[in-house]
N, C-alpha and C. Protein backbone atom coordinates (compact mmCIF):
# COMPACT_ATOMS: atom_id res chain seq x y z
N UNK A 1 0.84 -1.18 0.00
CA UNK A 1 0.00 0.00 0.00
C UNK A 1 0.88 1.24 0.00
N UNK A 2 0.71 2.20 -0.98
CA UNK A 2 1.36 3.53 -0.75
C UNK A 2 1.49 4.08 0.65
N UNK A 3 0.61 4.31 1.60
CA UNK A 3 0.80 5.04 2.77
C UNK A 3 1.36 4.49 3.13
N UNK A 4 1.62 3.16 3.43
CA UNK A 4 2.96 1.73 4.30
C UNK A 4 4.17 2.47 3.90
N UNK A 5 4.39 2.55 2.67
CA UNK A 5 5.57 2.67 1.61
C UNK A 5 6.40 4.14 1.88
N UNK A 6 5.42 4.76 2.18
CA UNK A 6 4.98 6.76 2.74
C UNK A 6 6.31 6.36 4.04
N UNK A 7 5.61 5.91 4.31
CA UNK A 7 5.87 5.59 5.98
C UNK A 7 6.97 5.26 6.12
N UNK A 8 7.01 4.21 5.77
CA UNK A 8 8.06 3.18 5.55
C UNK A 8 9.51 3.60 5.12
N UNK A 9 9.28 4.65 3.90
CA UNK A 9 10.58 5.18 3.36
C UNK A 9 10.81 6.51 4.40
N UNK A 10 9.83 7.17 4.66
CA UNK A 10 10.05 8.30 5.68
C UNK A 10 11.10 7.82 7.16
N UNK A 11 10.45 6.66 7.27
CA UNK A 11 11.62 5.95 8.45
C UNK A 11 12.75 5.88 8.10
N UNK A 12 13.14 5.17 6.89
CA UNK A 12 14.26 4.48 6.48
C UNK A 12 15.15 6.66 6.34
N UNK A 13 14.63 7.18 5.88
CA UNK A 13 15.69 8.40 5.55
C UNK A 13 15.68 9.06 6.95
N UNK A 14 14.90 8.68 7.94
CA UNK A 14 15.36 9.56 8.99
C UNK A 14 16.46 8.62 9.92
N UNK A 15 16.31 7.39 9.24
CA UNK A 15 17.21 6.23 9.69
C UNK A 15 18.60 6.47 9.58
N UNK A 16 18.43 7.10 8.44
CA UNK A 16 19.73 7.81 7.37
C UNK A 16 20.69 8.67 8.03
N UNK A 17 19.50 8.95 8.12
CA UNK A 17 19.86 10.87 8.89
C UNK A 17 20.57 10.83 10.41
N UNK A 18 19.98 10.03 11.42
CA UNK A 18 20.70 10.16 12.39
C UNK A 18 21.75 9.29 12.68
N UNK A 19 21.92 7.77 11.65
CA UNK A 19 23.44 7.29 11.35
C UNK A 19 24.43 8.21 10.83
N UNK A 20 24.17 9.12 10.00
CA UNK A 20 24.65 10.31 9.43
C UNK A 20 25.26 11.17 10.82
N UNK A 21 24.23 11.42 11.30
CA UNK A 21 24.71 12.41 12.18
C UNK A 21 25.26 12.00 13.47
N UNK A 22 25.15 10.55 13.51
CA UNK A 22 26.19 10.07 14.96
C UNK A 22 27.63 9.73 14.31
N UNK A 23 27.72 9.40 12.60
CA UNK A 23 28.91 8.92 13.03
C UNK A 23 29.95 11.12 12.37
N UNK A 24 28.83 11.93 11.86
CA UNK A 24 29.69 13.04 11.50
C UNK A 24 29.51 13.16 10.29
N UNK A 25 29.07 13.86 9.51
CA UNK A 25 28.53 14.63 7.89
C UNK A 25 29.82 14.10 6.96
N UNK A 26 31.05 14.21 8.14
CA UNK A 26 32.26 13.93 7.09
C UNK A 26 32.97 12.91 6.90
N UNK A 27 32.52 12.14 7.73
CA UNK A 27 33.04 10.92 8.15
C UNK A 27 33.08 9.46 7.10
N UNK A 28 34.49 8.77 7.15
CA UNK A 28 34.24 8.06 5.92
C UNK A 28 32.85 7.38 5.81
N UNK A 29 32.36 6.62 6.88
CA UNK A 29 31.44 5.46 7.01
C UNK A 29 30.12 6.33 6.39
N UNK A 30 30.34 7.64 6.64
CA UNK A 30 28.83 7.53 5.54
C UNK A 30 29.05 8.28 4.18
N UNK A 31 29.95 7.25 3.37
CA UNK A 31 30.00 6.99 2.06
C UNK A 31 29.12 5.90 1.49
N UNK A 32 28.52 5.81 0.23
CA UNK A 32 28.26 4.41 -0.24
C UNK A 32 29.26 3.37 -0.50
N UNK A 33 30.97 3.88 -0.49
CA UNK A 33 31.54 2.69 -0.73
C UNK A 33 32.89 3.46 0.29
N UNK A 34 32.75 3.20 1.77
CA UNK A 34 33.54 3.38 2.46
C UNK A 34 35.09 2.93 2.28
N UNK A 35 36.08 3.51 2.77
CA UNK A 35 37.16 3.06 2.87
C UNK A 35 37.19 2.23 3.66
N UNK A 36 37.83 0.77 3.47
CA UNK A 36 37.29 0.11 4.83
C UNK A 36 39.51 -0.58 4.66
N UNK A 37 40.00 0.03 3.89
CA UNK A 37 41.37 -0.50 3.93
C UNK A 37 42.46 -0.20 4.80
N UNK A 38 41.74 0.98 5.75
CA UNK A 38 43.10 1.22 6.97
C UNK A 38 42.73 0.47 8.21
N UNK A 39 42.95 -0.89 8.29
CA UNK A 39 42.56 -1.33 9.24
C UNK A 39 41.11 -1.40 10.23
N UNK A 40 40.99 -1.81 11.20
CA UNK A 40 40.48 -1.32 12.24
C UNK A 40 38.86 -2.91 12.21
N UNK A 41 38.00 -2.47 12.52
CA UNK A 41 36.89 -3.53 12.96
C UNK A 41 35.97 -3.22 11.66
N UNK A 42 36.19 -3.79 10.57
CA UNK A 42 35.33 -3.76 9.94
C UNK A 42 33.39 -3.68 10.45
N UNK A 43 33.53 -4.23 11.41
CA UNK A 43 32.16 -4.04 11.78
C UNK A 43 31.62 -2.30 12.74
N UNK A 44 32.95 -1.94 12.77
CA UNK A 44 32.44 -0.35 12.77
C UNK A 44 31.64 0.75 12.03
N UNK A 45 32.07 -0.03 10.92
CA UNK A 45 31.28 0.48 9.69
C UNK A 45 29.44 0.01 9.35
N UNK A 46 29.52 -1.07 9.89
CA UNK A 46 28.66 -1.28 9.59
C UNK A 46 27.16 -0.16 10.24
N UNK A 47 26.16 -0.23 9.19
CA UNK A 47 24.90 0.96 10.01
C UNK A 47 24.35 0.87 8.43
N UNK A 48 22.67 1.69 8.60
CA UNK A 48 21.94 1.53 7.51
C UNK A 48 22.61 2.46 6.21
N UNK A 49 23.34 3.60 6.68
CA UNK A 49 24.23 4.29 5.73
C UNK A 49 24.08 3.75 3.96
N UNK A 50 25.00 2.68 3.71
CA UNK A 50 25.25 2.08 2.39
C UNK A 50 23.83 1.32 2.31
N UNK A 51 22.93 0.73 3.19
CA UNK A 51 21.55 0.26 2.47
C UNK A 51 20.92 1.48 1.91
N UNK A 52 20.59 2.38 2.66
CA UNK A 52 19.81 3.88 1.92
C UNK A 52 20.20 4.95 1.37
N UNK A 53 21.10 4.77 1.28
CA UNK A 53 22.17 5.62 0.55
C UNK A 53 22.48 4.65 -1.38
N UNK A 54 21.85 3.34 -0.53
CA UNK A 54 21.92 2.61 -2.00
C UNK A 54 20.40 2.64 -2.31
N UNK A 55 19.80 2.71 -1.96
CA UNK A 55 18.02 2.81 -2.24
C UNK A 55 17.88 4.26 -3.09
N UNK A 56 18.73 5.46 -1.94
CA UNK A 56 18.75 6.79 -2.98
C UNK A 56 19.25 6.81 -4.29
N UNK A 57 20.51 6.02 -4.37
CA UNK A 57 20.81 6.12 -5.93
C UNK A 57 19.89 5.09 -6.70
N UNK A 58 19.32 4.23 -6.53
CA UNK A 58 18.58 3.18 -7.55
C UNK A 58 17.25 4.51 -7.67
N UNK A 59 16.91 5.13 -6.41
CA UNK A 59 15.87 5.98 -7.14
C UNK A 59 16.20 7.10 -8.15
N UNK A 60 17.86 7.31 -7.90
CA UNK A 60 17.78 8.68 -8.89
C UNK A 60 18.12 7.79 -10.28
N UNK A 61 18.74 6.70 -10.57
CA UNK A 61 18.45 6.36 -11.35
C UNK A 61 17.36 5.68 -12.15
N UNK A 62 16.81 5.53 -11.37
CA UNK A 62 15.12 5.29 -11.68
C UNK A 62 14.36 6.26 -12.21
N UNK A 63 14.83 7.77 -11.88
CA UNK A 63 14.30 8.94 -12.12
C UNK A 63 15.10 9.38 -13.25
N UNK A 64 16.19 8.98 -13.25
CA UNK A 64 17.27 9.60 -14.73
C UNK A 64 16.74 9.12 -15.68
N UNK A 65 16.51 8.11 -15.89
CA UNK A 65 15.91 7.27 -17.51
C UNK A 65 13.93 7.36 -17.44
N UNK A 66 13.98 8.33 -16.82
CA UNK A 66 12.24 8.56 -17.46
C UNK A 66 11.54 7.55 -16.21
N UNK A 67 11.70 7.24 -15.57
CA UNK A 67 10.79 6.43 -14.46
C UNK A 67 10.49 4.89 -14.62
N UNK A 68 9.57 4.68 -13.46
CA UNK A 68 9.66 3.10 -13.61
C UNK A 68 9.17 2.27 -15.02
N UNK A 69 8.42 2.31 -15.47
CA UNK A 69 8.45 2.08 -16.93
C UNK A 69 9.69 1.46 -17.57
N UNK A 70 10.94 2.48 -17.49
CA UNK A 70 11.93 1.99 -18.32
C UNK A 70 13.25 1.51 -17.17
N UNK A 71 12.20 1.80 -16.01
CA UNK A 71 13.69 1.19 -15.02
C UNK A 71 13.31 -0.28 -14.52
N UNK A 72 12.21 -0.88 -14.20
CA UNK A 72 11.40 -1.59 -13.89
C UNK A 72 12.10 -2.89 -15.33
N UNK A 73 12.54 -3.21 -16.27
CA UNK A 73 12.80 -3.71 -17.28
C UNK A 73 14.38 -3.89 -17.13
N UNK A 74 14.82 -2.76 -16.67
CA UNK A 74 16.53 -2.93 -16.05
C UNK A 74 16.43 -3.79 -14.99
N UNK A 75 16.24 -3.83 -13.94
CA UNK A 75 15.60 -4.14 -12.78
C UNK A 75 16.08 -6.02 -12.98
N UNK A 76 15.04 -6.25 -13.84
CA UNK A 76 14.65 -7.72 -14.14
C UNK A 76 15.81 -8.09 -14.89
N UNK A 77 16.40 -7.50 -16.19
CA UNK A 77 17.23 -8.25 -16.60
C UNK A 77 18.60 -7.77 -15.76
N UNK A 78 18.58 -6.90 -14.47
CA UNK A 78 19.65 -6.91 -13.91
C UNK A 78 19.97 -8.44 -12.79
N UNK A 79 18.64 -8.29 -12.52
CA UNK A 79 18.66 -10.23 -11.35
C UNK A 79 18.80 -11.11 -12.14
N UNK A 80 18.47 -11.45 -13.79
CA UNK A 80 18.68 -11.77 -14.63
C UNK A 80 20.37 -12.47 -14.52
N UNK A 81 20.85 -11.44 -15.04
CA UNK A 81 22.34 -11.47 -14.98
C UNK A 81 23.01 -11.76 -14.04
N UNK A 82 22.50 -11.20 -12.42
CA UNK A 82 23.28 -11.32 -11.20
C UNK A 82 22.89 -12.10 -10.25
N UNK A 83 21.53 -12.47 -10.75
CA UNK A 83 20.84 -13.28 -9.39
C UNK A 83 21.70 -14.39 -8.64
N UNK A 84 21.82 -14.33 -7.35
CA UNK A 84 22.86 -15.39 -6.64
C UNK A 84 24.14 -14.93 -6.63
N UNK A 85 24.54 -13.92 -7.42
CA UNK A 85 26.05 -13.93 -7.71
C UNK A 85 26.17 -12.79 -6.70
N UNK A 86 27.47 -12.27 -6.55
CA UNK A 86 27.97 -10.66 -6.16
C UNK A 86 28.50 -10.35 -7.46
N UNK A 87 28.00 -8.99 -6.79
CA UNK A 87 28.26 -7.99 -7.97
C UNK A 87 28.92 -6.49 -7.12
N UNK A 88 30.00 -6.37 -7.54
CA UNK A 88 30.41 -4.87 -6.95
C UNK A 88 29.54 -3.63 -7.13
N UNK A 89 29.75 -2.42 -6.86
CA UNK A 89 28.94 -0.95 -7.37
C UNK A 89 29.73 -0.75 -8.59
N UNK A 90 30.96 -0.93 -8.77
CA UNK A 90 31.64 -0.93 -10.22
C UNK A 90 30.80 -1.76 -11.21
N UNK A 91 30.28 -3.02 -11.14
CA UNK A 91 29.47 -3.80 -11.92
C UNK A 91 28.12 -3.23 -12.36
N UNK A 92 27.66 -3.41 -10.89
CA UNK A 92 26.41 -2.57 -11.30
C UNK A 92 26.40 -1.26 -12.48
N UNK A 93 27.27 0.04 -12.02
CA UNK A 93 26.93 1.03 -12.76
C UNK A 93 27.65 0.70 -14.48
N UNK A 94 28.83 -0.14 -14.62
CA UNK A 94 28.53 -1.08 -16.27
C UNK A 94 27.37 -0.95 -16.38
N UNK A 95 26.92 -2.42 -15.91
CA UNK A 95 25.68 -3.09 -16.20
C UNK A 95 24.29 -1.96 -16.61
N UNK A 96 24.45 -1.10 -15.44
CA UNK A 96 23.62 0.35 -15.85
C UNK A 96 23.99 0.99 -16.95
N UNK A 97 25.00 1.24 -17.42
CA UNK A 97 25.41 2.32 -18.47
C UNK A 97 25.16 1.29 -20.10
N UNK A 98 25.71 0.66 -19.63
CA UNK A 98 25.63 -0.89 -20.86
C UNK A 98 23.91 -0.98 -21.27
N UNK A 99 23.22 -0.96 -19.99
CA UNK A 99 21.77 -1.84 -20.58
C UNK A 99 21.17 -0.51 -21.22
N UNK A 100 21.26 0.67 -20.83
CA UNK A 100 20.54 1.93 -21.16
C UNK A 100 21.24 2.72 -22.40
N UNK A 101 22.69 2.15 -22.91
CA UNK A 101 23.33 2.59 -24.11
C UNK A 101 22.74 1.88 -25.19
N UNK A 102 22.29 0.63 -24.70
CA UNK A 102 21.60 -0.49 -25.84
C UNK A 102 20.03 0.42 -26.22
N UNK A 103 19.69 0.06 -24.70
CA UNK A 103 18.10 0.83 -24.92
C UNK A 103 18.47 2.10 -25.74
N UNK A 104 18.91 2.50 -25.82
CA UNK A 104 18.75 3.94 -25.97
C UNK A 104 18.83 4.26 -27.96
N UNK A 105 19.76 3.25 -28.77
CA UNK A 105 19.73 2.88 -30.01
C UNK A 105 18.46 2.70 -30.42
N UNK A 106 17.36 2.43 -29.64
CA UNK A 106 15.99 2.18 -30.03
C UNK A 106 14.71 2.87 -29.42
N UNK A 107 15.20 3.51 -28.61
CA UNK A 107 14.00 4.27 -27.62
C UNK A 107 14.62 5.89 -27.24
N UNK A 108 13.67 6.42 -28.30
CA UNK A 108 14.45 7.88 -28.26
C UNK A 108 14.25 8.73 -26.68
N UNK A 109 13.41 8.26 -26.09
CA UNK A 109 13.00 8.80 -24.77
C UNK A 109 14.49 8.28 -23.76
N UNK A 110 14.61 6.98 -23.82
CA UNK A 110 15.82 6.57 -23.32
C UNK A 110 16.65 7.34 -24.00
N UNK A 111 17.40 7.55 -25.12
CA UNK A 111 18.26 8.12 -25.89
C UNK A 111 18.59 9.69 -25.16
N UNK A 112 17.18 10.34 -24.85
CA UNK A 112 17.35 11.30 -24.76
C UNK A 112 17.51 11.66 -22.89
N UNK A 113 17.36 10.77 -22.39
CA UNK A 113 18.02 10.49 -20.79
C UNK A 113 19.64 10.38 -20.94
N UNK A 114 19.56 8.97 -21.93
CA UNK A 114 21.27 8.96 -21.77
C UNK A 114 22.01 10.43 -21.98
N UNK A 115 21.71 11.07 -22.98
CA UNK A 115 22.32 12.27 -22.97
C UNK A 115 22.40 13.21 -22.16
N UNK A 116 21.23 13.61 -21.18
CA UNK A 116 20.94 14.42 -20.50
C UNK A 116 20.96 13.70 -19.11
N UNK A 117 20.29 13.58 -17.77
CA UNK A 117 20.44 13.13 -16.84
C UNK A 117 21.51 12.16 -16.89
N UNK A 118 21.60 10.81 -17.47
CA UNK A 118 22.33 9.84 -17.01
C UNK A 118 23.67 10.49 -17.23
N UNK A 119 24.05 11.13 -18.38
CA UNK A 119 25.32 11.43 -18.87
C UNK A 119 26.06 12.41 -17.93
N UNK A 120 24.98 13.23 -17.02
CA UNK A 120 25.39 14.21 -16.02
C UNK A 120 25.87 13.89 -14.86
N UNK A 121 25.63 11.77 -14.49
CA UNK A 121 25.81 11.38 -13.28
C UNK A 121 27.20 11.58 -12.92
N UNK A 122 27.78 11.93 -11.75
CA UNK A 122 29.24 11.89 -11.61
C UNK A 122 29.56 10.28 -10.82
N UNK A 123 29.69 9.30 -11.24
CA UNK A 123 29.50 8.24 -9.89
C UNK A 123 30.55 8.18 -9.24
N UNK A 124 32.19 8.87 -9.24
CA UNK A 124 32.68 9.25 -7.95
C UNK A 124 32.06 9.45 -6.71
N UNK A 125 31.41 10.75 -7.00
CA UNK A 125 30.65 12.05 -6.08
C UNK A 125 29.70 10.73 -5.67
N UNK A 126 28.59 9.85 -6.43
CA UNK A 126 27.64 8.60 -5.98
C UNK A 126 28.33 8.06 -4.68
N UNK A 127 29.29 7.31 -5.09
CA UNK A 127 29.58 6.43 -4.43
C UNK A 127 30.39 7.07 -3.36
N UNK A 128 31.41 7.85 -3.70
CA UNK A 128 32.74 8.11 -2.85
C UNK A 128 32.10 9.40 -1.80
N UNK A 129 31.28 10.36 -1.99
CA UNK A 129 30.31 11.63 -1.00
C UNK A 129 30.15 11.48 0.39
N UNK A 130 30.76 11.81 1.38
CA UNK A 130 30.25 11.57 2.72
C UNK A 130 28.25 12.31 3.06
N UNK A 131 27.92 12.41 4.18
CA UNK A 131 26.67 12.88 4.50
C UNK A 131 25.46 12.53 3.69
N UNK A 132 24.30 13.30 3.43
CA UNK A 132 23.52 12.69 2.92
C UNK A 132 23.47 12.95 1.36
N UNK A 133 22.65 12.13 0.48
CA UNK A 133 22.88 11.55 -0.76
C UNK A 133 22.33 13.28 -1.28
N UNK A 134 22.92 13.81 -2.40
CA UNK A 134 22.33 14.84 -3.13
C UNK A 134 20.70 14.73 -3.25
N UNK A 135 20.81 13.65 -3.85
CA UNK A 135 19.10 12.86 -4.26
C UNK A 135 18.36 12.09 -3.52
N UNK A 136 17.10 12.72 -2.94
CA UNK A 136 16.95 11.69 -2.10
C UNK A 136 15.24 11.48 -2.44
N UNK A 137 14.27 10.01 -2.60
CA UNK A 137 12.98 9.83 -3.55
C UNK A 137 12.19 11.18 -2.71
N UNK A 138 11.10 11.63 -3.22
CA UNK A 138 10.01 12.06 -2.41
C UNK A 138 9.22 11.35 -1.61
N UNK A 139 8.85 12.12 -0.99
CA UNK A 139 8.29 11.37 0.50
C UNK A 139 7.05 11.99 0.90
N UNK A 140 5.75 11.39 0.56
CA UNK A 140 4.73 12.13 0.53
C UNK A 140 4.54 12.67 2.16
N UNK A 141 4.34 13.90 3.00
CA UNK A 141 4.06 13.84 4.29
C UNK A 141 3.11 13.65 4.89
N UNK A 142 1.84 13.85 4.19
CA UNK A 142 0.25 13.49 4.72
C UNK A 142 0.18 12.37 5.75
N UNK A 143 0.90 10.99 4.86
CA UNK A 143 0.11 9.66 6.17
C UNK A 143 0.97 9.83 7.82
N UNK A 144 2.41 10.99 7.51
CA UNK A 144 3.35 10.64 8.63
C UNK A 144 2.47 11.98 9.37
N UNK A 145 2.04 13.24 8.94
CA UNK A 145 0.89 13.59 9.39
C UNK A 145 0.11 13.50 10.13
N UNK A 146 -0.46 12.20 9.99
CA UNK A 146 -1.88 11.99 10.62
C UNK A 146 -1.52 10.83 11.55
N UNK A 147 -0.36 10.25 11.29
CA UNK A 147 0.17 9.15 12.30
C UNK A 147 0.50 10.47 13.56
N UNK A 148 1.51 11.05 13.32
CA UNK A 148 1.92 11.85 14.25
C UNK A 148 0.68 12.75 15.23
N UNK A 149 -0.27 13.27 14.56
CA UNK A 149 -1.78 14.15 15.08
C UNK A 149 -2.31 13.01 15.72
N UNK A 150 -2.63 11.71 16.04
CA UNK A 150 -2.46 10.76 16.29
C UNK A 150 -1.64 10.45 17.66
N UNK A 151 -1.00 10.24 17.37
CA UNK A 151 0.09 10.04 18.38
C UNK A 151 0.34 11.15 19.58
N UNK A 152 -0.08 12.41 19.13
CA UNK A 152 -0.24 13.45 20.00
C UNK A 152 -1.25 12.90 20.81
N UNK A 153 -2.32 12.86 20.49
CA UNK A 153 -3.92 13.05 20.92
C UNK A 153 -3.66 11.78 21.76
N UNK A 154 -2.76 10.99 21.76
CA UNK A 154 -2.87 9.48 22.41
C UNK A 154 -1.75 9.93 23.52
N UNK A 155 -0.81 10.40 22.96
CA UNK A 155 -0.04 10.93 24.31
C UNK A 155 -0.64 12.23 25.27
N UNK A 156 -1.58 13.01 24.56
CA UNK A 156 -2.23 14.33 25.42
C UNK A 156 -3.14 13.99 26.43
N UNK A 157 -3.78 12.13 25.55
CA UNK A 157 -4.85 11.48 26.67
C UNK A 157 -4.32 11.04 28.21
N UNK A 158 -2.80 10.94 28.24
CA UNK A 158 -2.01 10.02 29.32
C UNK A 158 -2.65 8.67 29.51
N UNK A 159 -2.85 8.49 30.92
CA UNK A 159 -3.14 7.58 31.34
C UNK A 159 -4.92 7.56 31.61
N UNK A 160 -5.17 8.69 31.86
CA UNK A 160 -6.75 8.97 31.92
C UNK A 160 -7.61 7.85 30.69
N UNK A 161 -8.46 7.25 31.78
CA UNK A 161 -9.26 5.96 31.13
C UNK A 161 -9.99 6.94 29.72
N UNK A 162 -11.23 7.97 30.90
CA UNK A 162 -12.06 8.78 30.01
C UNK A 162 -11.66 9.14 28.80
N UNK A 163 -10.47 9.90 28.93
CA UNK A 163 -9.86 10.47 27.60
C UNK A 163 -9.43 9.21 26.21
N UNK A 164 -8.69 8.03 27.27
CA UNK A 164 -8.36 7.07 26.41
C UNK A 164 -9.75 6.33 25.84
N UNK A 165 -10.46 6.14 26.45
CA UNK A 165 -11.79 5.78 25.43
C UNK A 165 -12.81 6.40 24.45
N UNK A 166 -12.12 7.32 24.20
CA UNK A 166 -12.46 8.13 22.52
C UNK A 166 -12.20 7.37 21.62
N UNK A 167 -11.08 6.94 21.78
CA UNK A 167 -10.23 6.19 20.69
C UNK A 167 -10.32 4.55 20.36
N UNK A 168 -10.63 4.20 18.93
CA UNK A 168 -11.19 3.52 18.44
C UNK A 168 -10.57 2.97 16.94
N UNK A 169 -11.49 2.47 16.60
CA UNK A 169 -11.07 1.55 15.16
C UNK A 169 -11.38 2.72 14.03
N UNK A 170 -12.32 3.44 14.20
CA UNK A 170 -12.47 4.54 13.86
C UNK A 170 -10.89 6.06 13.19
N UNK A 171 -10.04 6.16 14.18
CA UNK A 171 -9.35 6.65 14.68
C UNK A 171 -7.85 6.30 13.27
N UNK A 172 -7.93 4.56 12.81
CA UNK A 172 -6.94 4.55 12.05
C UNK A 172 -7.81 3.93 10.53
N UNK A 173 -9.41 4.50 10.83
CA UNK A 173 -10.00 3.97 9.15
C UNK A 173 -10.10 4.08 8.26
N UNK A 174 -8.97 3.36 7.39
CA UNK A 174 -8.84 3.57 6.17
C UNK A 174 -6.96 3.57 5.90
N UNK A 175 -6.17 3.67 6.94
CA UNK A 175 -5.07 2.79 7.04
C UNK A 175 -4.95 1.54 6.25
């Protein structure tokens, strides 16, 4: 359901945001492809950082070639190719530049992405950028909205029975 999805991604970037901001805006670990070669506990690094920071770039490239339509078709013949296997971020963005140079010989809409958006990507700056991603999907605010107006009215009730029995099935219908 879209509002789940609302929700759902609204978490994941504020998820972003305060891994971001505990480990420092400048800090290697929130790169998409950290330095992880001077030693130390590889598992320091670890945090949601490189998962949503990799979700942001599949959306801006999702958004560079004209939308899901023509990314949704990459997508498939990308598991296609990789399913089970590893694949580096070096592979991937081939595999990206490769499948959309083909498309693009035949689909002037693609053609005219490759030139413009895709051709503008820097994927240094992608991958190698500390803090948060340039690009990040839209995030509708309405359902986090009404969760939150919500959540007030349930915390303003306290513990008071009276107050707490307003509230009902009513309250989330149509969730």
């Amino acid at each position: 359901d879209a509002e789940e999805a609302t929700l759902q991604l609204a978490n994941r970037l504020k998820s972003l945001s305060e891994s971001i901001n505990q480990y420092g805006k400048d800090h290697n670990f929130t790169k998409l492809i950290p330095d992880l070669s001077g030693g130390g506990d590889p598992d320091d690094a670890f945090s949601t950082v490189p998962y949503i920071k990799g979700m942001a770039l599949f959306c801006l490239l999702e958004h560079s070639v004209g939308g899901e339509k023509h990314f949704q078709p990459f997508l498939k013949a990308y598991f296609e190719k990789f399913g089970g296997k590893t694949v580096t971020s070096f592979g991937m963005r081939d595999f990206f530049l490769e499948y959309f140079g083909k498309k693009a010989e035949s689909d002037p809409e693609v053609a005219a992405a490759m030139k413009g958006p895709v051709a503008a990507l820097d994927w240094d700056h992608l991958f190698y950028s500390t803090g948060m991603p340039d690009f990040l999907p839209p995030c509708d605010a309405a359902p986090l909205r009404e969760a939150q107006a919500l959540a007030e009215k349930w915390t303003a009730a306290g513990g008071d029975e009276a107050a707490l029995a307003v509230f009902g099935a009513k309250d989330v219908e149509g969730w």
